[in-house]
N, C-alpha and C. Protein backbone atom coordinates (compact mmCIF):
# COMPACT_ATOMS: atom_id res chain seq x y z
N UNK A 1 -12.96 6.96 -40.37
CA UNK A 1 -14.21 6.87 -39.65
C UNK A 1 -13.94 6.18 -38.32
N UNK A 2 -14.35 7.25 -37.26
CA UNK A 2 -14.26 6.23 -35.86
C UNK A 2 -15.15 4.76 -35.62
N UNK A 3 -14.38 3.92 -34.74
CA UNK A 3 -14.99 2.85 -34.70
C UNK A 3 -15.85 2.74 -33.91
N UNK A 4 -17.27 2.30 -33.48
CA UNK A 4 -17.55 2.06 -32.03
C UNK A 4 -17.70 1.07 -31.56
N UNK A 5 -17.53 1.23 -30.47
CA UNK A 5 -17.01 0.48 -29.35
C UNK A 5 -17.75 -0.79 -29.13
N UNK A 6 -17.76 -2.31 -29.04
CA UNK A 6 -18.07 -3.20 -29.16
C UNK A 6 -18.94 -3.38 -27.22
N UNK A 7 -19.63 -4.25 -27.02
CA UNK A 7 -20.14 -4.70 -25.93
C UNK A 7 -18.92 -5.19 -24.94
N UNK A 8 -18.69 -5.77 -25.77
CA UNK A 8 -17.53 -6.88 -25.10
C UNK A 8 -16.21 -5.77 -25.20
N UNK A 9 -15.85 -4.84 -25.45
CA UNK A 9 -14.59 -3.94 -25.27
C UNK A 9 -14.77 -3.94 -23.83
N UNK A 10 -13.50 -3.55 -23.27
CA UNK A 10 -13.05 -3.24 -21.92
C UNK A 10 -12.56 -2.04 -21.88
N UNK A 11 -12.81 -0.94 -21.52
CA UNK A 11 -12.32 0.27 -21.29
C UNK A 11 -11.16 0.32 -20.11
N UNK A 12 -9.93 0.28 -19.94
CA UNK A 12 -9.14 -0.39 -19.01
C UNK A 12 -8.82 1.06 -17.83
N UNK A 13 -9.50 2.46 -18.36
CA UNK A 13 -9.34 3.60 -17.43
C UNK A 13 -10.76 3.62 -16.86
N UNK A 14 -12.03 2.37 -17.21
CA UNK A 14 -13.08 2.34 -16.13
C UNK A 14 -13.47 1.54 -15.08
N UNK A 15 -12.76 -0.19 -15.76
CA UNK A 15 -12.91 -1.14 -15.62
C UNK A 15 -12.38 -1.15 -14.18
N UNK A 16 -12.92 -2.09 -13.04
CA UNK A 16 -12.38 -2.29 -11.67
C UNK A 16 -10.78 -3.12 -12.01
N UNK A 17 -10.22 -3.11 -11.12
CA UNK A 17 -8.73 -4.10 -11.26
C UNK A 17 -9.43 -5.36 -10.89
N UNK A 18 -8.41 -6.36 -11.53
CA UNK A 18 -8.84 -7.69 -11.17
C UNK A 18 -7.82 -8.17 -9.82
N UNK A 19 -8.51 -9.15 -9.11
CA UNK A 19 -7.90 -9.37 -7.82
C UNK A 19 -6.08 -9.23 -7.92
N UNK A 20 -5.26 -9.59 -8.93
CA UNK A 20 -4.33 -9.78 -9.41
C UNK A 20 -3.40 -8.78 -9.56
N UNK A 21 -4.44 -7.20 -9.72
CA UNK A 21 -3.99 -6.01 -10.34
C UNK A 21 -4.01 -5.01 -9.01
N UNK A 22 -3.73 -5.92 -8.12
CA UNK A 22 -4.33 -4.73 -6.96
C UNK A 22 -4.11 -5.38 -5.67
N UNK A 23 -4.11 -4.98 -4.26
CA UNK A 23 -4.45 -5.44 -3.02
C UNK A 23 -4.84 -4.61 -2.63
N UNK A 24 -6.11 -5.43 -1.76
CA UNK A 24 -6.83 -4.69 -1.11
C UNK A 24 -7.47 -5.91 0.14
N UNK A 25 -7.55 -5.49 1.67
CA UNK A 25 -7.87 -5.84 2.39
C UNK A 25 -8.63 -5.03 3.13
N UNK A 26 -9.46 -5.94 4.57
CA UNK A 26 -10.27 -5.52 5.49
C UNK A 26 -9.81 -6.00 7.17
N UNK A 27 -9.04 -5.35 8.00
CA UNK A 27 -9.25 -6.20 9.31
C UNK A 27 -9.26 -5.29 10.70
N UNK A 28 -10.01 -5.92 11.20
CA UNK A 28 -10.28 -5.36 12.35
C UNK A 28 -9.41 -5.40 13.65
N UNK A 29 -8.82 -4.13 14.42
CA UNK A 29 -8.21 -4.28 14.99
C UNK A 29 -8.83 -3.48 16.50
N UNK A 30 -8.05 -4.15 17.39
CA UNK A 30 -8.88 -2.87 19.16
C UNK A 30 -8.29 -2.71 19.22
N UNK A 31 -7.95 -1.68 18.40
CA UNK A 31 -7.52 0.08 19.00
C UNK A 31 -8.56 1.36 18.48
N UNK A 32 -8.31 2.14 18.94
CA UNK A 32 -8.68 3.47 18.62
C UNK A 32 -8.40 3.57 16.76
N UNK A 33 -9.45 3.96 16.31
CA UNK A 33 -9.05 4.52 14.49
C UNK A 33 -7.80 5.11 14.60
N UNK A 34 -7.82 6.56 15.60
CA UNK A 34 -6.74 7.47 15.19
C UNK A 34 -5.63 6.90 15.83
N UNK A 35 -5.39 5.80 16.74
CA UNK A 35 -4.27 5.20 16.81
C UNK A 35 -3.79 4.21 15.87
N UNK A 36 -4.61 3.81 14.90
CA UNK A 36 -4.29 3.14 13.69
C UNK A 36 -3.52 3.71 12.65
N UNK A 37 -4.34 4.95 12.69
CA UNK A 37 -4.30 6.29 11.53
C UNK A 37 -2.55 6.66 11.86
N UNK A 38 -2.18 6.58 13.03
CA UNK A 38 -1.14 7.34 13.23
C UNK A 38 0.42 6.40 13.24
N UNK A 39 0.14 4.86 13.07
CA UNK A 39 1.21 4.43 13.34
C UNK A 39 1.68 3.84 11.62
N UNK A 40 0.93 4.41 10.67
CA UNK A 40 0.96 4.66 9.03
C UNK A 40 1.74 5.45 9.21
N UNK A 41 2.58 6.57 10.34
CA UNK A 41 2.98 7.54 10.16
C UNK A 41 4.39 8.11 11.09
N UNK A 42 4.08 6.86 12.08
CA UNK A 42 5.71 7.30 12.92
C UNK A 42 6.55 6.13 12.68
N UNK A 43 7.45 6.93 12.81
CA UNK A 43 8.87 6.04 12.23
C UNK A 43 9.07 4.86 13.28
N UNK A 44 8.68 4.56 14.35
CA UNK A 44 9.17 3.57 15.26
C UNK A 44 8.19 2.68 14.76
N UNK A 45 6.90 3.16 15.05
CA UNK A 45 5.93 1.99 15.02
C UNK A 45 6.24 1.17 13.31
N UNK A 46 6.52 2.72 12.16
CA UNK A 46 6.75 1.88 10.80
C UNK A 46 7.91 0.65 10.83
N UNK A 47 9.25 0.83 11.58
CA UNK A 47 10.29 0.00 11.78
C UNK A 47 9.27 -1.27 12.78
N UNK A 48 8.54 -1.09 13.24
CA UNK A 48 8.66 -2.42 14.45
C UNK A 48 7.62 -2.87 13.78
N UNK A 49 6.22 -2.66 12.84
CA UNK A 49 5.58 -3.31 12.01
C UNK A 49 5.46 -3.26 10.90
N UNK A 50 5.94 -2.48 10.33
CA UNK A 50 6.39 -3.10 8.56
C UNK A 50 7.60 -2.92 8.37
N UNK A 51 8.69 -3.30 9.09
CA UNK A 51 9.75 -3.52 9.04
C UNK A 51 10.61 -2.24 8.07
N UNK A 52 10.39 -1.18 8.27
CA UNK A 52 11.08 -0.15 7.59
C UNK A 52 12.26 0.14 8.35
N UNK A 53 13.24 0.67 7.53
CA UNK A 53 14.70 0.62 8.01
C UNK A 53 14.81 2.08 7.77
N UNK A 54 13.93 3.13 6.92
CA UNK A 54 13.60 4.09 6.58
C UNK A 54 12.48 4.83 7.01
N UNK A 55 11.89 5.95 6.85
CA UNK A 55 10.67 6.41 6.71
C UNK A 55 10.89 7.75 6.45
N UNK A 56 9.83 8.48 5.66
CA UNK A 56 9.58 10.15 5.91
C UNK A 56 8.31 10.28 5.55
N UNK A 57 7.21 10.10 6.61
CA UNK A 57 5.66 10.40 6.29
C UNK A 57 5.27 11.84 6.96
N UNK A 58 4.69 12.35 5.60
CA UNK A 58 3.95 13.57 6.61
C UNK A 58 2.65 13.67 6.29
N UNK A 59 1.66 13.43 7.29
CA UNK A 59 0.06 13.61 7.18
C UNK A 59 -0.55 14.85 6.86
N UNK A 60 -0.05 15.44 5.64
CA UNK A 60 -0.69 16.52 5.66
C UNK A 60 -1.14 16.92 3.54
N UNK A 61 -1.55 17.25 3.45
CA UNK A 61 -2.04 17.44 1.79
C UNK A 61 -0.27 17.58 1.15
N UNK A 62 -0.11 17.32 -0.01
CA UNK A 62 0.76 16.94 -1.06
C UNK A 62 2.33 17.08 0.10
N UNK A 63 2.51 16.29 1.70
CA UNK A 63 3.22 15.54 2.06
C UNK A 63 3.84 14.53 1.51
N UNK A 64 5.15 14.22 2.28
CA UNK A 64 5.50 12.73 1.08
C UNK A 64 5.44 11.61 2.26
N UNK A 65 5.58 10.84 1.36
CA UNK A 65 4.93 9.02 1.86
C UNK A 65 5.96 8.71 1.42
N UNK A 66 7.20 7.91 2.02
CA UNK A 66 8.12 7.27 1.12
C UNK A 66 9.02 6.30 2.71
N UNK A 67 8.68 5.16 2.24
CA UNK A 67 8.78 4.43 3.26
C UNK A 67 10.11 3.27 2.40
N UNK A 68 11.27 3.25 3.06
CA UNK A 68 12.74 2.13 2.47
C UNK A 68 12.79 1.10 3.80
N UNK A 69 12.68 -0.26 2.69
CA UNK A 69 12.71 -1.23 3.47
C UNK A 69 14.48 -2.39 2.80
N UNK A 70 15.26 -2.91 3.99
CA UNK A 70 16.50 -3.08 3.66
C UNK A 70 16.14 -4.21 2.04
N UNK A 71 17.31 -4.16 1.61
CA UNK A 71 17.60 -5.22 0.34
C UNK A 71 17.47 -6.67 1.01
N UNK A 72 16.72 -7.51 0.13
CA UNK A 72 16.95 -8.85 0.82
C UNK A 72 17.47 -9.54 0.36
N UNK A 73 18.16 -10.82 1.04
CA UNK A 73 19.46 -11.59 0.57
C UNK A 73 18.70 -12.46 -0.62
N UNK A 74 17.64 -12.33 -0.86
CA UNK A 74 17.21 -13.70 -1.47
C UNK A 74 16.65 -12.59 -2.82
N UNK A 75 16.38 -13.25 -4.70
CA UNK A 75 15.87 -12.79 -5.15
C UNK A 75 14.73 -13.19 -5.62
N UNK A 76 13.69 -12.28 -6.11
CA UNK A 76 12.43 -13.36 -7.41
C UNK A 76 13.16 -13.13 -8.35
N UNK A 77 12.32 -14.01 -9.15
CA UNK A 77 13.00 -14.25 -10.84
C UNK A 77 12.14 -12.92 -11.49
N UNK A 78 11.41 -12.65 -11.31
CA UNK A 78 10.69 -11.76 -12.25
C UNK A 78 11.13 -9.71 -11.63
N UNK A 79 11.10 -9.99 -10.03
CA UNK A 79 11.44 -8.45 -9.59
C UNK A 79 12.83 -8.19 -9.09
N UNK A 80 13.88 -9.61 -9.24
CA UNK A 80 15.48 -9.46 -8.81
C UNK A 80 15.59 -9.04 -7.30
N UNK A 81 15.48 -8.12 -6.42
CA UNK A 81 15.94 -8.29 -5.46
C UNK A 81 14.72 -7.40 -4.64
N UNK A 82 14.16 -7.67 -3.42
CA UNK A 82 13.33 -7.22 -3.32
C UNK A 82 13.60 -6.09 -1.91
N UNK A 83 12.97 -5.51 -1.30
CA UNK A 83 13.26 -4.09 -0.19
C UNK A 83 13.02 -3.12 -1.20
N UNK A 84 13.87 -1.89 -1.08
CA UNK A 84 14.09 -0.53 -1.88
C UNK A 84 13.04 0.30 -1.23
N UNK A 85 12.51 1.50 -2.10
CA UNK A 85 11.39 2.54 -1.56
C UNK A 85 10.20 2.12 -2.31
N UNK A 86 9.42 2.82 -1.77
CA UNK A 86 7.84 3.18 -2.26
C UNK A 86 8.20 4.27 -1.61
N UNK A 87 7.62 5.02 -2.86
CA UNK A 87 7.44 6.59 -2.05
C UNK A 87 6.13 7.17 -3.28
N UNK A 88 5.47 8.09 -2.71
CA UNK A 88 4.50 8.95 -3.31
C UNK A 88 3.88 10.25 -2.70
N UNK A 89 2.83 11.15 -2.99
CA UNK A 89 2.51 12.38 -2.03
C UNK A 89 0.90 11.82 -1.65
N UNK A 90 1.22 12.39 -0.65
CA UNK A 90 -0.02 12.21 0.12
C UNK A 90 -1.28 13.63 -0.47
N UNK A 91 -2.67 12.68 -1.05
CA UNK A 91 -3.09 14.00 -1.48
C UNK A 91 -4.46 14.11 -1.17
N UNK A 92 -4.86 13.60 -0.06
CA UNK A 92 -5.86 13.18 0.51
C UNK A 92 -5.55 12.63 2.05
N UNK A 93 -5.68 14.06 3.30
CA UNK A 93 -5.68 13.13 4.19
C UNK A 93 -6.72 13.94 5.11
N UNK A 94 -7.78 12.90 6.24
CA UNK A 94 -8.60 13.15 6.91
C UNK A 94 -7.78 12.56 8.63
N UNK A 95 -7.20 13.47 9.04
CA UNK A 95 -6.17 13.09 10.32
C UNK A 95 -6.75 11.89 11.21
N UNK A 96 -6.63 11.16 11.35
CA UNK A 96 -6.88 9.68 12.25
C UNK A 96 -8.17 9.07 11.79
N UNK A 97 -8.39 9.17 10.14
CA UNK A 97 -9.53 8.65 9.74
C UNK A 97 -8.90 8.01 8.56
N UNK A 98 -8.04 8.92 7.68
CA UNK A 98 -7.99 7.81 6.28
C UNK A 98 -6.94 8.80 5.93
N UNK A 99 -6.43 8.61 5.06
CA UNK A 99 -5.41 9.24 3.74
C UNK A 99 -5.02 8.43 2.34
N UNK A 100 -4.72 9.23 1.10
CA UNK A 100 -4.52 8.60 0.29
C UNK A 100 -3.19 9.11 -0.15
N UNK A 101 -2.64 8.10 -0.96
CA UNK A 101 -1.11 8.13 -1.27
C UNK A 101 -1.15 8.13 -2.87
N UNK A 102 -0.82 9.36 -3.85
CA UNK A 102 -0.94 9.38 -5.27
C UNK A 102 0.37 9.52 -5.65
N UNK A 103 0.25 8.49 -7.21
CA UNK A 103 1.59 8.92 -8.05
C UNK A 103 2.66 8.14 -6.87
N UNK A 104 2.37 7.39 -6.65
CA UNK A 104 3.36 6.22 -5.59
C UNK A 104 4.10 5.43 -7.13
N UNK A 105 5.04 5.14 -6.23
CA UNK A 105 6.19 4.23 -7.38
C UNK A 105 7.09 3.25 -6.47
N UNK A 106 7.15 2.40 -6.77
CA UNK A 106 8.05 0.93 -5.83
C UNK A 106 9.36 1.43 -6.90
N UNK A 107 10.42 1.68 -6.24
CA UNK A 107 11.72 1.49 -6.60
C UNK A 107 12.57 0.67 -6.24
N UNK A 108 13.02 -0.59 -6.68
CA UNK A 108 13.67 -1.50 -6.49
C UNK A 108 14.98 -1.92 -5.95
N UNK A 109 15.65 -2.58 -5.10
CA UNK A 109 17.27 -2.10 -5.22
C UNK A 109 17.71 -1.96 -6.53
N UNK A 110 17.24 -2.91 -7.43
CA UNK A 110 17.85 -2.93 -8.90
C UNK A 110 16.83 -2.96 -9.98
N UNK A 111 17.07 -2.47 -10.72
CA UNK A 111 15.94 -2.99 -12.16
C UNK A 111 15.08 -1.32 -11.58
N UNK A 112 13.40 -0.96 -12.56
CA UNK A 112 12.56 -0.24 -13.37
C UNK A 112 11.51 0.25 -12.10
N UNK A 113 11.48 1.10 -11.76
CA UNK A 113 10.82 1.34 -10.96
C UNK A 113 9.38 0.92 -11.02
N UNK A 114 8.70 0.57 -10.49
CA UNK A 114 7.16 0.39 -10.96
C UNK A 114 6.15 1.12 -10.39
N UNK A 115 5.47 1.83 -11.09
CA UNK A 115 3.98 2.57 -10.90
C UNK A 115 3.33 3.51 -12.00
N UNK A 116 2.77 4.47 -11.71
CA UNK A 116 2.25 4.79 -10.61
C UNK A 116 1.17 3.81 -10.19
N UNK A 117 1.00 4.48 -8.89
CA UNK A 117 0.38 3.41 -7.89
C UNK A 117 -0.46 4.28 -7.04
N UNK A 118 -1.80 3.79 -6.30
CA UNK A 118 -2.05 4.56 -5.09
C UNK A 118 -2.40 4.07 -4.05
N UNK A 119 -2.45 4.24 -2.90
CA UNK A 119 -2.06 3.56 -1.81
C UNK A 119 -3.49 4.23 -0.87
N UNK A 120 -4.85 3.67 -0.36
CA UNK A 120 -5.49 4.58 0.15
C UNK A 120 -5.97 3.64 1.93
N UNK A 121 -5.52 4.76 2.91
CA UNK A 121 -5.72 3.87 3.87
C UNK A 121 -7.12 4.31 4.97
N UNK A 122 -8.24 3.56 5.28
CA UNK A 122 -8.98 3.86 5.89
C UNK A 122 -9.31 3.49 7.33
N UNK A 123 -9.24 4.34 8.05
CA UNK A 123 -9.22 3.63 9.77
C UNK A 123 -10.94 4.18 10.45
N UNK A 124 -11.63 3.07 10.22
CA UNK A 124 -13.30 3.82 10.60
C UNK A 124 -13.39 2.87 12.28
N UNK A 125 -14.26 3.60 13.12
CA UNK A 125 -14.77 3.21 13.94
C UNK A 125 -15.84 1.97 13.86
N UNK A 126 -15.41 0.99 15.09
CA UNK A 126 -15.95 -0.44 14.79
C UNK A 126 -16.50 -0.81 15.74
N UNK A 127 -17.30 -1.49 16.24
CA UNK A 127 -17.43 -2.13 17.50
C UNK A 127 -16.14 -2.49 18.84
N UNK A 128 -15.27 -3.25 17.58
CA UNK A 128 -14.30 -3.83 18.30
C UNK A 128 -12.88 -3.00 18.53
N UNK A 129 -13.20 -1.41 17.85
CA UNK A 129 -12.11 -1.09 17.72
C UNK A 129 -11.73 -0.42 16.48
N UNK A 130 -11.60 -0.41 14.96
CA UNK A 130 -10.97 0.27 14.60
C UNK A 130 -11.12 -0.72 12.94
N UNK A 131 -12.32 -0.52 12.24
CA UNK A 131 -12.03 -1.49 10.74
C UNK A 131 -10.82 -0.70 9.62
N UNK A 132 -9.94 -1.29 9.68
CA UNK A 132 -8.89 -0.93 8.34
C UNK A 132 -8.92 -1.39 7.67
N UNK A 133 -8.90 0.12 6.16
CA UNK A 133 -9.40 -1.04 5.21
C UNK A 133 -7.83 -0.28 4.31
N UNK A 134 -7.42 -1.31 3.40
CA UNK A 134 -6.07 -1.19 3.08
C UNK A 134 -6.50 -1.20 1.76
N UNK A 135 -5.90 -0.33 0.50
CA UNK A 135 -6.44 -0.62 -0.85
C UNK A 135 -5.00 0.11 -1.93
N UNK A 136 -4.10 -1.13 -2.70
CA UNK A 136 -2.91 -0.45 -2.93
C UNK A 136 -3.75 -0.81 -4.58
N UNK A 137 -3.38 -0.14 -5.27
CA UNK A 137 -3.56 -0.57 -7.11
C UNK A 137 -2.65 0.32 -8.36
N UNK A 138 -2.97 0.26 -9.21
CA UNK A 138 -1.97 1.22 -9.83
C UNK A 138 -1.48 -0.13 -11.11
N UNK A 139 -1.38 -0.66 -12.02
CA UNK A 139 -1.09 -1.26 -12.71
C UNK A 139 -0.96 -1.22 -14.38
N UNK A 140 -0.35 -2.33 -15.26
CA UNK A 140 -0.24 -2.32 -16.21
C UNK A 140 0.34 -3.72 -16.85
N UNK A 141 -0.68 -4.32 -17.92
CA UNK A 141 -0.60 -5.60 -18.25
C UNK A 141 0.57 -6.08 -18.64
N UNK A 142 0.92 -7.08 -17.60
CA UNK A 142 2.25 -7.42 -17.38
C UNK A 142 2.92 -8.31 -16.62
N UNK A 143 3.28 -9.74 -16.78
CA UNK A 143 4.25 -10.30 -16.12
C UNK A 143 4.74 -9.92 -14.45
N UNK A 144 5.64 -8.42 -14.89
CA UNK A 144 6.21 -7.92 -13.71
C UNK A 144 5.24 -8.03 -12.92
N UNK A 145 4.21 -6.89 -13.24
CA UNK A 145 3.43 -6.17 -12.44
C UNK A 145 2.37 -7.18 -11.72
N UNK A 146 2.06 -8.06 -12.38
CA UNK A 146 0.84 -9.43 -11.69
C UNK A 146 2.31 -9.92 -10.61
N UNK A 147 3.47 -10.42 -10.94
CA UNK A 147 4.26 -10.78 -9.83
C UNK A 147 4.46 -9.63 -8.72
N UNK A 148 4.86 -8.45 -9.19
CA UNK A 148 4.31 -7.41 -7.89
C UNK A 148 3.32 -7.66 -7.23
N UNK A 149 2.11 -7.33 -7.55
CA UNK A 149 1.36 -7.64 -6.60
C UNK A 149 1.23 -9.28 -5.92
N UNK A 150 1.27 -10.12 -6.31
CA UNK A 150 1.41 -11.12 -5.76
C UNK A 150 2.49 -11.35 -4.61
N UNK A 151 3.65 -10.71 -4.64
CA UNK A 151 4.55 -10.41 -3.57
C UNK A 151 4.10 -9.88 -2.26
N UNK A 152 3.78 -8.66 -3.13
CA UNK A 152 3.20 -7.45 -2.28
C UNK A 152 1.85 -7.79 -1.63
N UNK A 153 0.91 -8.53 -1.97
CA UNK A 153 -0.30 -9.11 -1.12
C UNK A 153 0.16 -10.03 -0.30
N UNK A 154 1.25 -11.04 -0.07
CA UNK A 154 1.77 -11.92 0.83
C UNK A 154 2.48 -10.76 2.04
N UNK A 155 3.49 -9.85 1.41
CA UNK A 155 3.94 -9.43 2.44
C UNK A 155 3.14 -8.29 3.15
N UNK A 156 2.10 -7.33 2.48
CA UNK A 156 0.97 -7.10 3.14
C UNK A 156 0.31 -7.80 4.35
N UNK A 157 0.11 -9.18 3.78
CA UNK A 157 -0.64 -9.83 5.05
C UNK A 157 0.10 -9.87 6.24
N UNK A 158 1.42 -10.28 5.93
CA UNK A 158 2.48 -10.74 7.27
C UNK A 158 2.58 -9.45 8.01
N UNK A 159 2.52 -7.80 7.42
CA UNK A 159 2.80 -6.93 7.76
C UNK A 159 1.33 -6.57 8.59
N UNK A 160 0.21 -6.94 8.01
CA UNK A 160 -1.65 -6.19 8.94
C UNK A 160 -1.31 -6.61 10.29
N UNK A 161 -1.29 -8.57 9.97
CA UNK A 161 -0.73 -8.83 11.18
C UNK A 161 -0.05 -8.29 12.59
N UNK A 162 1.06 -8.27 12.03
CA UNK A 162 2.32 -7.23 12.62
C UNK A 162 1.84 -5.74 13.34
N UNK A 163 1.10 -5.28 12.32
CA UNK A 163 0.52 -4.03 12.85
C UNK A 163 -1.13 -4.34 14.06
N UNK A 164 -1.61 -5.20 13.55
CA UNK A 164 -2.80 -5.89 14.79
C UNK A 164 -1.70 -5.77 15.94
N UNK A 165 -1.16 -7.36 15.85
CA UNK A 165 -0.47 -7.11 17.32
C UNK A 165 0.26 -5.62 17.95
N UNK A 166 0.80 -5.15 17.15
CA UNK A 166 1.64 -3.51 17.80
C UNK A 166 0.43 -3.00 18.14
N UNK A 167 -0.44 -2.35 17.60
CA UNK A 167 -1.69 -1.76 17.88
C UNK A 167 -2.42 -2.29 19.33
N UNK A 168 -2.45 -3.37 18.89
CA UNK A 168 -3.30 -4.07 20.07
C UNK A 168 -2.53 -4.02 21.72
N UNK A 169 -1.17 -4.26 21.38
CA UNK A 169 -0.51 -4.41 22.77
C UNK A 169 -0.05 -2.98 22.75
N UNK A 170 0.00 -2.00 22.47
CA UNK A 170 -0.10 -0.52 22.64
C UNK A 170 -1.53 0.14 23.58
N UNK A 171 -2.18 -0.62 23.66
CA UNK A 171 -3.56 0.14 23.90
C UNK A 171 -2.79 0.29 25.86
């Protein structure tokens, strides 16, 4: 006999992620949206603000997204050495407005790849310029995966940054 489902159950394929299980940000930058939209996508601007040593983005429906950043000298205890790829297909894109990145996976220099993941980026028109809204999630209850994102939301921030200023002194 099936059971049903208690008040207090959590359905974990409805439930929102908890801050922990996910990053997601908001910041405003002056530039143009579609100059936002577009530097998610060329290889110079990816090397000079999120430090990619790699890239192959193509903005177009089931394109790939797969962005390699170098190995770093230093390790965490929980993810061993950090750089490697993220890569996934792009399966959702609105050209200098937004795109989404499905079935994304962080591959590590060493150790288990982690995902899937999705990666969805929004560049809307603002007063000041250009609101981006950044939203990565994809998870599974876990040690690793809460230290992933916790990585990955620090170096996120250092990277919006990075991309404000390029953006901004581009105009």
């Amino acid at each position: 006999m099936a059971r049903r489902p208690h008040e207090d159950d959590t359905d974990v394929a409805t439930r929102l992620p908890e801050p922990d299980e996910r990053f997601e940000q908001n910041l405003v930058i002056a530039a143009p949206p579609s100059a936002v939209f577009k530097y998610f996508f060329q290889p110079d601007a990816l090397r000079a603000w999120w430090q990619a040593s790699r890239s192959v983005t193509t903005p177009v429906p089931f394109g790939v997204y797969a962005i390699e950043w170098p190995t770093t000298p230093y390790r965490d205890d929980l993810l061993g050495a950090l750089g490697g790829v993220f890569h996934g297909t792009v399966v959702d894109v609105r050209y200098g407005q937004s795109f989404l990145v499905a079935d994304a996976y962080w591959v590590p220099p060493e150790g288990e790849a982690l995902g899937p993941m999705a990666l969805e980026i929004t560049c809307k028109p603002d007063p000041a310029g250009c609101k981006l809204h950044i939203r990565q999630d994809g998870y599974a209850p876990s040690p690793r995966w809460r230290r992933y994102y916790a990585v990955v939301s620090r170096g996120w921030q250092v990277s919006l940054i990075a991309l404000k200023r390029y953006a901004e002194d581009a105009k």
